[in-house]
C-alpha atoms as a PDB file:
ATOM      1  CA  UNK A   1      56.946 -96.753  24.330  1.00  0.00           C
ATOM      2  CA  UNK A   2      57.755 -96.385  28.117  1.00  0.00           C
ATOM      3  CA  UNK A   3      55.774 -94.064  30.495  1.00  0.00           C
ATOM      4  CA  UNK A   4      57.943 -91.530  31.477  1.00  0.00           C
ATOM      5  CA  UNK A   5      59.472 -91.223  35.083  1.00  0.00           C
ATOM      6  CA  UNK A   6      58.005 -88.963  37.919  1.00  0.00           C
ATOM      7  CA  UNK A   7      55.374 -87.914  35.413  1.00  0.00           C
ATOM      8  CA  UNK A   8      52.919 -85.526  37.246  1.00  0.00           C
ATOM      9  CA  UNK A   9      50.454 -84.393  34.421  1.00  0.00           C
ATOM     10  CA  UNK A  10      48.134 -86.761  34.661  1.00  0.00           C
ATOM     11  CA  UNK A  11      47.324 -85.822  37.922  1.00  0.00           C
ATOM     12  CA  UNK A  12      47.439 -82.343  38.114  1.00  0.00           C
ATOM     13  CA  UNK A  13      44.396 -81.502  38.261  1.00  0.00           C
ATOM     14  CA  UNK A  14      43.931 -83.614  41.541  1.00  0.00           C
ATOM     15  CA  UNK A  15      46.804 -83.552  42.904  1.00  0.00           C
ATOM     16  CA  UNK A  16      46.008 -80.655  45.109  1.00  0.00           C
ATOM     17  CA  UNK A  17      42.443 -82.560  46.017  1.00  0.00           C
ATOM     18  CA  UNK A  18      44.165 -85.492  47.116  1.00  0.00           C
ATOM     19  CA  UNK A  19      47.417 -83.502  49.360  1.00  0.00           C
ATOM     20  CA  UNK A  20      44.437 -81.909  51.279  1.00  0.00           C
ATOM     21  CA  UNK A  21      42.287 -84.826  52.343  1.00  0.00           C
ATOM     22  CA  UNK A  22      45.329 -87.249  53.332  1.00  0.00           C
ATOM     23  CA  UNK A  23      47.217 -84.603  54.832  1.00  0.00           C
ATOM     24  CA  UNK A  24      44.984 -81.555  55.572  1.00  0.00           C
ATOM     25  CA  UNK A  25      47.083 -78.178  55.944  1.00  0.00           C
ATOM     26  CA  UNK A  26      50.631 -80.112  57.064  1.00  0.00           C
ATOM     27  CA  UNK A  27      52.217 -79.754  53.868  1.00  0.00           C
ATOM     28  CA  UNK A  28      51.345 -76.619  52.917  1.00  0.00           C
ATOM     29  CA  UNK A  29      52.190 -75.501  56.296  1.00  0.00           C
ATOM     30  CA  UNK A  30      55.718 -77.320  56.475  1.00  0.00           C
ATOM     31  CA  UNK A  31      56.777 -75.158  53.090  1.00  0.00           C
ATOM     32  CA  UNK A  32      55.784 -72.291  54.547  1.00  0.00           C
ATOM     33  CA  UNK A  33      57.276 -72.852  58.008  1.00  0.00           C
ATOM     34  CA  UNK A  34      61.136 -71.463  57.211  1.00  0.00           C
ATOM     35  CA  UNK A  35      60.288 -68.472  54.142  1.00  0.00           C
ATOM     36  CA  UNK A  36      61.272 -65.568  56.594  1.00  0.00           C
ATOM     37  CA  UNK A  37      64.553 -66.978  56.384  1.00  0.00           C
ATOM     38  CA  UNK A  38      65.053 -66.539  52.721  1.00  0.00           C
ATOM     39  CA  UNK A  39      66.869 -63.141  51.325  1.00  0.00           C
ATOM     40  CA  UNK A  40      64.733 -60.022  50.848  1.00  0.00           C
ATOM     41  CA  UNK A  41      66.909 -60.255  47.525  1.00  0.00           C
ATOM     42  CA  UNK A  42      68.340 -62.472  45.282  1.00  0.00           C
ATOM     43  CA  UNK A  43      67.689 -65.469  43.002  1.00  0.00           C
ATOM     44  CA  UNK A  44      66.164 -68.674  44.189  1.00  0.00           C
ATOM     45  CA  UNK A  45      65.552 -72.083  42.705  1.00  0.00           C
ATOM     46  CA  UNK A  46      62.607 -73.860  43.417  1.00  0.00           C
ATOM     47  CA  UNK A  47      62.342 -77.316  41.965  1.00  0.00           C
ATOM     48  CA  UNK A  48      59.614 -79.736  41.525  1.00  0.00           C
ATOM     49  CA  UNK A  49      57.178 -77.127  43.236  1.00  0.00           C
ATOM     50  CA  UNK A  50      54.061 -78.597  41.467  1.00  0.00           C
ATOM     51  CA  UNK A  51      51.160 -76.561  41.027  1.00  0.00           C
ATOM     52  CA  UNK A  52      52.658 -73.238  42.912  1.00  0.00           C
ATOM     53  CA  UNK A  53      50.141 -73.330  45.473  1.00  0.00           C
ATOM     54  CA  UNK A  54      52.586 -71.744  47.726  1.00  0.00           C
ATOM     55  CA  UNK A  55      53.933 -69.387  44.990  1.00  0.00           C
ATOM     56  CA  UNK A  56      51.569 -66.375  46.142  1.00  0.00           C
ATOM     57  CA  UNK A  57      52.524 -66.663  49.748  1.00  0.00           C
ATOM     58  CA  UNK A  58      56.516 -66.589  48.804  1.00  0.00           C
ATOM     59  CA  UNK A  59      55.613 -63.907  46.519  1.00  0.00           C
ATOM     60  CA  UNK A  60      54.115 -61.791  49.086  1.00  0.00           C
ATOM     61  CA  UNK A  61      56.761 -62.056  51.854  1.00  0.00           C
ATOM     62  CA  UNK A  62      59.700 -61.724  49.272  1.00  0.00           C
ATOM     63  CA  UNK A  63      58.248 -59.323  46.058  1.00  0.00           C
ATOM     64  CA  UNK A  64      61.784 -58.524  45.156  1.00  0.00           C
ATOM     65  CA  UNK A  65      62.904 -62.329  44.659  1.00  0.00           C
ATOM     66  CA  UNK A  66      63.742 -63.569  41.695  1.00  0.00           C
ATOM     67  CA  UNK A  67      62.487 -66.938  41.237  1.00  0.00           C
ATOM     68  CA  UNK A  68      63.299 -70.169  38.977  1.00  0.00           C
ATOM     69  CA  UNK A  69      60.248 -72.301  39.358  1.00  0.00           C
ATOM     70  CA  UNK A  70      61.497 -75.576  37.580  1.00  0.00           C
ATOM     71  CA  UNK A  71      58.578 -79.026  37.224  1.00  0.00           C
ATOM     72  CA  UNK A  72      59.129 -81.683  34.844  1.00  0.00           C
ATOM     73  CA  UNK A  73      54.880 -81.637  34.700  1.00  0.00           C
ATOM     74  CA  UNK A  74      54.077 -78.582  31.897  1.00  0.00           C
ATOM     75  CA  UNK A  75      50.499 -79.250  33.155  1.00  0.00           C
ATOM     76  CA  UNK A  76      51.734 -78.105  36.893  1.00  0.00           C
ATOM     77  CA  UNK A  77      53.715 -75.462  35.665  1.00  0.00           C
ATOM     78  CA  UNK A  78      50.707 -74.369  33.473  1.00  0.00           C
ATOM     79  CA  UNK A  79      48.618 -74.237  37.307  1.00  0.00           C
ATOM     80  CA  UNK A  80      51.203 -72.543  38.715  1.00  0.00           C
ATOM     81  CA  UNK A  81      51.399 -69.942  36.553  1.00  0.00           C
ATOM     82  CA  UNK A  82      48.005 -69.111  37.113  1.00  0.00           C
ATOM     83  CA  UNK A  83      48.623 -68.461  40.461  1.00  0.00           C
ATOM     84  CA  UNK A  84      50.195 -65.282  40.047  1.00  0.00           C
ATOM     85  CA  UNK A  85      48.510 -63.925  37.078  1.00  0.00           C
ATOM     86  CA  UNK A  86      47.210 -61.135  39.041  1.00  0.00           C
ATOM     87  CA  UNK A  87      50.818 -60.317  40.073  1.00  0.00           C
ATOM     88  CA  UNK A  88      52.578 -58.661  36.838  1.00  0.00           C
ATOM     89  CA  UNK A  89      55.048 -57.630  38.836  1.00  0.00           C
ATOM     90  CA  UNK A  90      56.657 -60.909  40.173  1.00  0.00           C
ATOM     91  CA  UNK A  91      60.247 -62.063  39.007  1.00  0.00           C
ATOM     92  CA  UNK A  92      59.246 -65.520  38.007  1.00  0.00           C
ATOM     93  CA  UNK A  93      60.685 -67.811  35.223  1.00  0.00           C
ATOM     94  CA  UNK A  94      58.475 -70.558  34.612  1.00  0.00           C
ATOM     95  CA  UNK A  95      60.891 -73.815  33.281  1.00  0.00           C
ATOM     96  CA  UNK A  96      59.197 -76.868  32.625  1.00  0.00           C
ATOM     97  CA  UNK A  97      61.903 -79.895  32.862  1.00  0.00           C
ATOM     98  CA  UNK A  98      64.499 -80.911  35.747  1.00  0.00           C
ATOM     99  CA  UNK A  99      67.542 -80.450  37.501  1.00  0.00           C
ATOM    100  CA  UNK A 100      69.522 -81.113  34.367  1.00  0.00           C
ATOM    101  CA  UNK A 101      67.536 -78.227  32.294  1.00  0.00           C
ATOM    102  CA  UNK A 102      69.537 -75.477  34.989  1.00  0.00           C
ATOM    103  CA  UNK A 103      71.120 -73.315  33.264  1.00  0.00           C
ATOM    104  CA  UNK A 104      74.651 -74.653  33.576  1.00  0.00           C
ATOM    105  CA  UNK A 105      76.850 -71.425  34.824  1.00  0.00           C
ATOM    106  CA  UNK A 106      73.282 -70.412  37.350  1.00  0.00           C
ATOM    107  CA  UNK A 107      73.988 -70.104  40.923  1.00  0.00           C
ATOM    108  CA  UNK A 108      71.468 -69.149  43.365  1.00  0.00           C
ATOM    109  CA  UNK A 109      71.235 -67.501  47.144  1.00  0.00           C
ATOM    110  CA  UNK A 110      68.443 -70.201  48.297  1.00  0.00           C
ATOM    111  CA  UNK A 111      67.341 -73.872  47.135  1.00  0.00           C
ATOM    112  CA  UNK A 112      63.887 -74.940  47.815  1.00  0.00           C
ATOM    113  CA  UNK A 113      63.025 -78.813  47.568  1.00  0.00           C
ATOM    114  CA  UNK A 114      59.367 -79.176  48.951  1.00  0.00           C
ATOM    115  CA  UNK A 115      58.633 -83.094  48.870  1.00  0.00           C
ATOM    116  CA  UNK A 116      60.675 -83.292  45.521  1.00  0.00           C
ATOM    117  CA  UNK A 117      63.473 -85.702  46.551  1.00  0.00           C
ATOM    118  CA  UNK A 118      60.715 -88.009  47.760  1.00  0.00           C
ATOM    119  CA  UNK A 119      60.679 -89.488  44.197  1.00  0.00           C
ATOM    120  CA  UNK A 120      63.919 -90.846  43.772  1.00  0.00           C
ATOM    121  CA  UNK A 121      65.922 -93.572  45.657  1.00  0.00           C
ATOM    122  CA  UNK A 122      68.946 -93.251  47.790  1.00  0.00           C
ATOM    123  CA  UNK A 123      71.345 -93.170  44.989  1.00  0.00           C
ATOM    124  CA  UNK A 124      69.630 -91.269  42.547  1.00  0.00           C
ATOM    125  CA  UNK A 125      68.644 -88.653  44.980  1.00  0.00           C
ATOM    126  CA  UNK A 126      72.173 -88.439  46.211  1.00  0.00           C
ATOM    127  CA  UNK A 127      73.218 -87.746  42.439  1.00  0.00           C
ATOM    128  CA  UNK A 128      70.043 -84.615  42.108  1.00  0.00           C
ATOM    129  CA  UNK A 129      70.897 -83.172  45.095  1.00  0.00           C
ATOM    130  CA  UNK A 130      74.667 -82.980  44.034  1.00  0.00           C
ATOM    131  CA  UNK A 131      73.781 -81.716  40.748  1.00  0.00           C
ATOM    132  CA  UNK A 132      71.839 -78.922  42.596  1.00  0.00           C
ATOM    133  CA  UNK A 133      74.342 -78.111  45.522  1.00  0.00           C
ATOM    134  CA  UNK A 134      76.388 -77.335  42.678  1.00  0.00           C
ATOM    135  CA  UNK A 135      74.177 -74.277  41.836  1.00  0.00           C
ATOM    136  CA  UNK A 136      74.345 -73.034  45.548  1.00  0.00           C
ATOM    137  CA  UNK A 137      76.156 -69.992  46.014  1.00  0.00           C
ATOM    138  CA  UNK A 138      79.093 -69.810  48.941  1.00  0.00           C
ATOM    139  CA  UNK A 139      76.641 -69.162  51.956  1.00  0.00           C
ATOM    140  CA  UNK A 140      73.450 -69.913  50.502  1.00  0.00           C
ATOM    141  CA  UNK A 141      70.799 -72.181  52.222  1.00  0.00           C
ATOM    142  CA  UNK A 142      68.877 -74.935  51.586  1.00  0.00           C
ATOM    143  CA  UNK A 143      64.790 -75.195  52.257  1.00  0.00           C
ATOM    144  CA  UNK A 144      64.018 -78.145  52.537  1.00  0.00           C
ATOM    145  CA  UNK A 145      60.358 -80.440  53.452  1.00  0.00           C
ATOM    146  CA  UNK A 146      59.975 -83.773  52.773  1.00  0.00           C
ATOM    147  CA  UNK A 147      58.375 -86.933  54.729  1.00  0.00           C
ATOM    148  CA  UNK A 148      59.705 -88.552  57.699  1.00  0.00           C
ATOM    149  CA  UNK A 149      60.513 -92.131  57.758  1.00  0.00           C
ATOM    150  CA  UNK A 150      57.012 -94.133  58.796  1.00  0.00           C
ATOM    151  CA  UNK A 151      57.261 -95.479  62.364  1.00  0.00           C
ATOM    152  CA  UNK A 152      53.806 -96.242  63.285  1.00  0.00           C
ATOM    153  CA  UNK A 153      51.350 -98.616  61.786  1.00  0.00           C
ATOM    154  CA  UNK A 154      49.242 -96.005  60.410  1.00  0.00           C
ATOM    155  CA  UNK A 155      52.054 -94.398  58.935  1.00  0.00           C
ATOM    156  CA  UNK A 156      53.703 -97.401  57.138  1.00  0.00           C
ATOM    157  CA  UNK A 157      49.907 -97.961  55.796  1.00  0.00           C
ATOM    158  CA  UNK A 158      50.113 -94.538  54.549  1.00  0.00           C
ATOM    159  CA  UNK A 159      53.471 -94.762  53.126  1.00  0.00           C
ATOM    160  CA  UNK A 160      52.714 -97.995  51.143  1.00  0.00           C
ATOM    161  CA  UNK A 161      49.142 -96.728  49.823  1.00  0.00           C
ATOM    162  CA  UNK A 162      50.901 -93.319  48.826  1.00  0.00           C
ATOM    163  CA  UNK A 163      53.759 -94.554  46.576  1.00  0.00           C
ATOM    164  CA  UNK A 164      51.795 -97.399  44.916  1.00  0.00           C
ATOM    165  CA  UNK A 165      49.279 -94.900  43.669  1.00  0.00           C
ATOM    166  CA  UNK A 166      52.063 -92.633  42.432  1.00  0.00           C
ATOM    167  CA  UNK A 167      53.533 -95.592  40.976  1.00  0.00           C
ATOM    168  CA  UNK A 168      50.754 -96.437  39.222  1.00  0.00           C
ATOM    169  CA  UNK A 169      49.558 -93.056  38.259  1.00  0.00           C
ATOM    170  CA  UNK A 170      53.070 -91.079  37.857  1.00  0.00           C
ATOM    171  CA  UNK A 171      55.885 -94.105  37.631  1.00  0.00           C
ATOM    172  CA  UNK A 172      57.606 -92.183  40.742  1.00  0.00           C
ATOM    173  CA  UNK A 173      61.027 -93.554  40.891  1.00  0.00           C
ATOM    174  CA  UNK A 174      61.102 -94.170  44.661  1.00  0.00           C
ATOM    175  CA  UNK A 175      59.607 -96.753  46.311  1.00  0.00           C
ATOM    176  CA  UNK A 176      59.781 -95.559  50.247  1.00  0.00           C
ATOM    177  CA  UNK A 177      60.719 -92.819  52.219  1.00  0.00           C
ATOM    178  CA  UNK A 178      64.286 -92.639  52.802  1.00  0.00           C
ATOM    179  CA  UNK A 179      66.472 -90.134  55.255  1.00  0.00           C
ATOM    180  CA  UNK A 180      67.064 -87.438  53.785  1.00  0.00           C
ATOM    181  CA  UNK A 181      70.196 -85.985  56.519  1.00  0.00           C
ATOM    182  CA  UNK A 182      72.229 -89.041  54.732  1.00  0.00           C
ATOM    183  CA  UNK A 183      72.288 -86.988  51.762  1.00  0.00           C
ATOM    184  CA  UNK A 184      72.877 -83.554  53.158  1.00  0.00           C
ATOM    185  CA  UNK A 185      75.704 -84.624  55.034  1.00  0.00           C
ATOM    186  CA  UNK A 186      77.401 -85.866  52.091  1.00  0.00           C
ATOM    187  CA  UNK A 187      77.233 -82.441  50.198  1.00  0.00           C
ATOM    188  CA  UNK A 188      78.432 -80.846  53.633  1.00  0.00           C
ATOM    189  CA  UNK A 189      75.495 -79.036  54.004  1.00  0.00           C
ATOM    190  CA  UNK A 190      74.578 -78.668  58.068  1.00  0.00           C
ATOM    191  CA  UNK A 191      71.190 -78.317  59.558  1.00  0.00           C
ATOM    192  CA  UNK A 192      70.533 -75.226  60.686  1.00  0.00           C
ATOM    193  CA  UNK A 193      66.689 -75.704  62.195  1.00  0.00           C
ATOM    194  CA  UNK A 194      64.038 -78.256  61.855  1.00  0.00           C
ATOM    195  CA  UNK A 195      60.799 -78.422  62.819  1.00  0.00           C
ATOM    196  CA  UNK A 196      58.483 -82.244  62.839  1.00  0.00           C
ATOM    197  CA  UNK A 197      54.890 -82.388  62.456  1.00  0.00           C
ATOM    198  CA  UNK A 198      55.052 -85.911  63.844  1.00  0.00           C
ATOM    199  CA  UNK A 199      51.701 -86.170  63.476  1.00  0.00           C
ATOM    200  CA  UNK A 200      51.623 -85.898  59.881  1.00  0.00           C
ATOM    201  CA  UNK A 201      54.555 -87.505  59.386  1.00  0.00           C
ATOM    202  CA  UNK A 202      56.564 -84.525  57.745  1.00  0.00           C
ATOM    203  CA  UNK A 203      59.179 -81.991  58.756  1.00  0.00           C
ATOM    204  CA  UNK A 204      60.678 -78.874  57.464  1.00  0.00           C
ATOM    205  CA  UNK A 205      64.850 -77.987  57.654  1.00  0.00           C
ATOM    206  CA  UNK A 206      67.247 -74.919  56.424  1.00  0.00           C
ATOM    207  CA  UNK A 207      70.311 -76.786  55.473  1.00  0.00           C
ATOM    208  CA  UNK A 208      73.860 -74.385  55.126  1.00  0.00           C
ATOM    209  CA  UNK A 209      77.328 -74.708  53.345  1.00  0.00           C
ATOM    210  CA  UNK A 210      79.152 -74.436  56.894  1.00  0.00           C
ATOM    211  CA  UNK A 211      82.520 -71.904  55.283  1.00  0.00           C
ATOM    212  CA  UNK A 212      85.765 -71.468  57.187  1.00  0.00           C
ATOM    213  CA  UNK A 213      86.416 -67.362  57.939  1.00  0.00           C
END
């Protein structure tokens, strides 16, 4: 029997652990970077968001949201959940599986991808990001954080170390960081801000269906 693609449960419980001592507070800190530009109302997607960590902070700024938190790992999606226990009130479906398990007539006012399309290689993250634009209402945007392409020494050690654990441990399909802007230009989405933690090696972007008046 094959292992299964992008599979995430068997290191859920870590997975947290391990983000914070390779990259300390940047990736939390690149999802949150762009919220305040999401609607006070409305329904979101967010896809591949892992354990939820930043669930509670999204929930706070935007209580009225109502939110589609979609992970092919049931054991994230079981963490995440538990996040927001103590907040009865929040408007969040819980669906464990992937971009094809979208309801297929859903359309949404916001996307969020937060080091999702990481996993996949050119072409097949070309062919998940079409399959989600197509959920994107007429003027919606697109949140977006991912990794930038390594250009140090450090970084390319980084890079290399990163996906052959995941490969080992989650049989991620990607094999290095790609750009990203290649894909959004194809679905005629245009950058609207971005901000690099060069640093770290990651960045965070609001991408926009440009529409003629």
């Amino acid at each position: 029997m094959s292992k299964k693609t992008n599979d995430f449960n068997s290191v859920a419980g870590m997975y947290d652990s391990i983000a914070n001592v390779v990259f300390k507070k940047s990736l939390m800190e690149s999802q949150l970077n762009f919220l305040d530009e999401l609607p006070q109302e409305g329904h979101i997607l967010f896809i591949g968001g892992g354990s939820g960590k930043i669930l509670p902070d999204l929930w706070k700024l935007r209580p009225k949201l109502h939110i589609d938190f979609l992970d092919a790992s049931q054991k994230m999606i079981n963490k995440a959940e538990k996040r927001l226990r103590r907040k009865p009130n929040a408007k969040i479906r819980f669906i464990s599986g992937t971009e094809n398990d979208i309801e297929p007539d859903a359309t949404y006012d916001a996307i969020l991808t937060f080091f999702f399309l990481d996993l996949f290689p050119t072409e097949k993250k070309l062919k998940v990001a079409k399959k989600l634009n197509t959920h994107l209402k007429k003027g919606g945007i697109w949140l977006h954080a991912d990794f930038n392409e390594a250009h140090t020494f450090m970084q390319r050690m980084r890079e290399k170390s990163m996906f052959l654990f995941f490969k080992m441990v989650s049989n991620i399909e990607a094999d290095k960081i790609t750009d990203d802007s290649l894909v959004f230009d194809q679905l005629n989405l245009h950058l609207q801000r971005k901000k690099i933690n060069p640093k770290a090696g990651v960045y965070s972007a609001i991408y926009k269906i440009e529409t003629l008046d």
